[in-house]
Protein backbone atom coordinates (compact mmCIF):
# COMPACT_ATOMS: atom_id res chain seq x y z
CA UNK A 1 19.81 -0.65 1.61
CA UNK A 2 16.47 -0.78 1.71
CA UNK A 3 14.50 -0.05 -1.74
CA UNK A 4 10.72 -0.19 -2.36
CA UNK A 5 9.34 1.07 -5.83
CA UNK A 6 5.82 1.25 -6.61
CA UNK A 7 4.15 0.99 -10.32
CA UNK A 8 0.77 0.09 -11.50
CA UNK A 9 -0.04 4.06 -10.56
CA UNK A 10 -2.78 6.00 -13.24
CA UNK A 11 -5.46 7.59 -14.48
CA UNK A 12 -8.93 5.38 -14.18
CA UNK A 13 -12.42 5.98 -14.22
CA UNK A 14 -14.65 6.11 -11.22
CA UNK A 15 -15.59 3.00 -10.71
CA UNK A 16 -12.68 1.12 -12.74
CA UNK A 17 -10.08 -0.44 -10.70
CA UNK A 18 -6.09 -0.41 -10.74
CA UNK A 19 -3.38 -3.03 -9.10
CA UNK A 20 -0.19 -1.40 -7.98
CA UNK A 21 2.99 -3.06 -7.37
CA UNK A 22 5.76 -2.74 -4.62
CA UNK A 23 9.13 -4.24 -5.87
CA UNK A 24 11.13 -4.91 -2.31
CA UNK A 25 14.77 -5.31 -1.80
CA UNK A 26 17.68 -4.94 0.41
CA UNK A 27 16.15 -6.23 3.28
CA UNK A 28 14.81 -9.75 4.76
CA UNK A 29 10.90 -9.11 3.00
CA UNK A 30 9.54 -12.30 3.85
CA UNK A 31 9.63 -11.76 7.73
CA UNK A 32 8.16 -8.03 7.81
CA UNK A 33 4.94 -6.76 7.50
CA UNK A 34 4.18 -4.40 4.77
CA UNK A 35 1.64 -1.64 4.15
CA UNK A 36 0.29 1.03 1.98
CA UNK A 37 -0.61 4.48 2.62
CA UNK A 38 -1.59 7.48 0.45
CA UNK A 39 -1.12 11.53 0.72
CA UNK A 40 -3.41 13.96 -1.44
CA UNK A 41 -2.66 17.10 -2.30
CA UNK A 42 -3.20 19.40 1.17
CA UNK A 43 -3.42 16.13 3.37
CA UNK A 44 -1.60 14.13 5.62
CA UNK A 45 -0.11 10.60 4.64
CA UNK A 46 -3.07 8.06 5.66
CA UNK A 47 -3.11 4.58 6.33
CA UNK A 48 -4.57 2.45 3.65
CA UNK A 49 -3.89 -1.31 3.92
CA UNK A 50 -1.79 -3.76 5.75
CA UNK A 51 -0.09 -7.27 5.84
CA UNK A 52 1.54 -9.33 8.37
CA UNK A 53 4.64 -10.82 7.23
CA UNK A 54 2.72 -14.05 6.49
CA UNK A 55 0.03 -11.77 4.13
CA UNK A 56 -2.41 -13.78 6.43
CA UNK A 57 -3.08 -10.94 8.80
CA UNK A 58 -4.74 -7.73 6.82
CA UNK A 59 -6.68 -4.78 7.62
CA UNK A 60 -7.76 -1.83 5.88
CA UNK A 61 -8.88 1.95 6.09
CA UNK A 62 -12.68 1.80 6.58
CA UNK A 63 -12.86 3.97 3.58
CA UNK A 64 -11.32 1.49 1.67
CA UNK A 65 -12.27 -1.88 3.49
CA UNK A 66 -14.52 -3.88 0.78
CA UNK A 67 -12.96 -2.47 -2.38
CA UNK A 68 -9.10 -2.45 -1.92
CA UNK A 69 -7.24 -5.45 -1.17
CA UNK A 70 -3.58 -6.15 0.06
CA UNK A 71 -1.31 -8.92 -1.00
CA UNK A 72 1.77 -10.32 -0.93
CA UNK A 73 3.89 -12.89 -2.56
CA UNK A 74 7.08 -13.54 -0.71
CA UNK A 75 8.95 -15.34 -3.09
CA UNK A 76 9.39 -12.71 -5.41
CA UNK A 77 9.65 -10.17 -2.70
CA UNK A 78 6.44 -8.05 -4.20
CA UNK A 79 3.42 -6.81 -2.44
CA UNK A 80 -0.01 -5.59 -4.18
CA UNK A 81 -2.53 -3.45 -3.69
CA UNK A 82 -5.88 -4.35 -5.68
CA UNK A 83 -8.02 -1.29 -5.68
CA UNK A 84 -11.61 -1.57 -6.99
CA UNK A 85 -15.19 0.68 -7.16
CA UNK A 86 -12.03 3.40 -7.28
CA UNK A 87 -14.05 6.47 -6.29
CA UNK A 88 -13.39 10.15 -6.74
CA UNK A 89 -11.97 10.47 -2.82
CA UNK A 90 -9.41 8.02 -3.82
CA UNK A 91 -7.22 10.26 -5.94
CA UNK A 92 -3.46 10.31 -4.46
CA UNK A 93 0.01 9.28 -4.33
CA UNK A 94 0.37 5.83 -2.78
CA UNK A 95 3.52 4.56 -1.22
CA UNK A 96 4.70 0.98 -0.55
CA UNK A 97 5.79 0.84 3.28
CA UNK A 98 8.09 -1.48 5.34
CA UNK A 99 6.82 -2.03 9.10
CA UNK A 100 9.81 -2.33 11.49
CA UNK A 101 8.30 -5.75 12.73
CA UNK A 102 7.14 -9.13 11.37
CA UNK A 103 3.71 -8.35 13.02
CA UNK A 104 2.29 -4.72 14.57
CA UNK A 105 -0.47 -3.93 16.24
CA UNK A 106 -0.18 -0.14 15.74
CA UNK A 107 -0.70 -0.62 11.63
CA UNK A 108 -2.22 2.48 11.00
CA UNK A 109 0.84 4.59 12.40
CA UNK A 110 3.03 5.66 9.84
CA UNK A 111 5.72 5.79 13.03
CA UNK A 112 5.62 1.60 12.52
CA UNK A 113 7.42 1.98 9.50
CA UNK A 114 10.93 2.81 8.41
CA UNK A 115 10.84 2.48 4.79
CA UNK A 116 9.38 3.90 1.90
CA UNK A 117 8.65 3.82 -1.79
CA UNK A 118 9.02 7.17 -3.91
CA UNK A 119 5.01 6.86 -3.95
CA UNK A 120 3.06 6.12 -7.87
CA UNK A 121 0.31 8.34 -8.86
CA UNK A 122 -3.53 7.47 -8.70
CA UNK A 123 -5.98 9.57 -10.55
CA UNK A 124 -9.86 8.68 -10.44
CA UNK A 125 -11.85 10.83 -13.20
CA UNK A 126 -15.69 11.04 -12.81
């Protein structure tokens, strides 16, 4: 079945930067797209970052877009998320997502997506 599990999770300065990692298996990785979202305490889940199957497609959160980037590497079935200027807003549990399609134009809807990762721990200290 499928199985996503997240690491790279922590506690960081403002301002530092962390890399989390999605370990994918059980299903065909290299032809579906792949996001990341995150949930703080008292919020709903929210879109963070997303790949195409190829990794060539992305897109990002504005609140995000400039300091986090997604990526992919196929062959090993893993997908990234490199998160820099980490702020104090950024503080939350992220999860590792499958998308239901190779490609999707409706990225930002958690509905697209029909796997997830038990979610890794961010902390941002100012």
């Amino acid at each position: 079945q499928v199985q996503l599990v997240e690491s790279g999770g922590g506690s960081v300065q403002a301002g530092g930067s962390l890399r989390l990692s999605c370990a994918a298996s059980g299903f065909a990785f290299n032809i579906k797209a792949m996001g990341w979202f995150r949930q703080a305490p008292g919020k709903e889940r929210e879109f963070v970052a997303y790949a195409n199957w190829k990794g060539i497609e992305t897109y990002y959160a504005d609140s995000v877009k400039g300091r986090f980037t997604i990526a992919r590497h196929n062959a090993e079935n893993m997908v990234y998320l490199h998160m820099s200027s980490l702020k104090p807003e950024d503080p939350a549990v992220y999860y590792c997502a499958k998308a239901r399609w190779s490609t999707s134009s409706s990225w930002m809807n958690p509905g697209e997506y029909d796997g997830w990762g038990q979610g890794t721990q961010v902390t941002v200290s100012s």
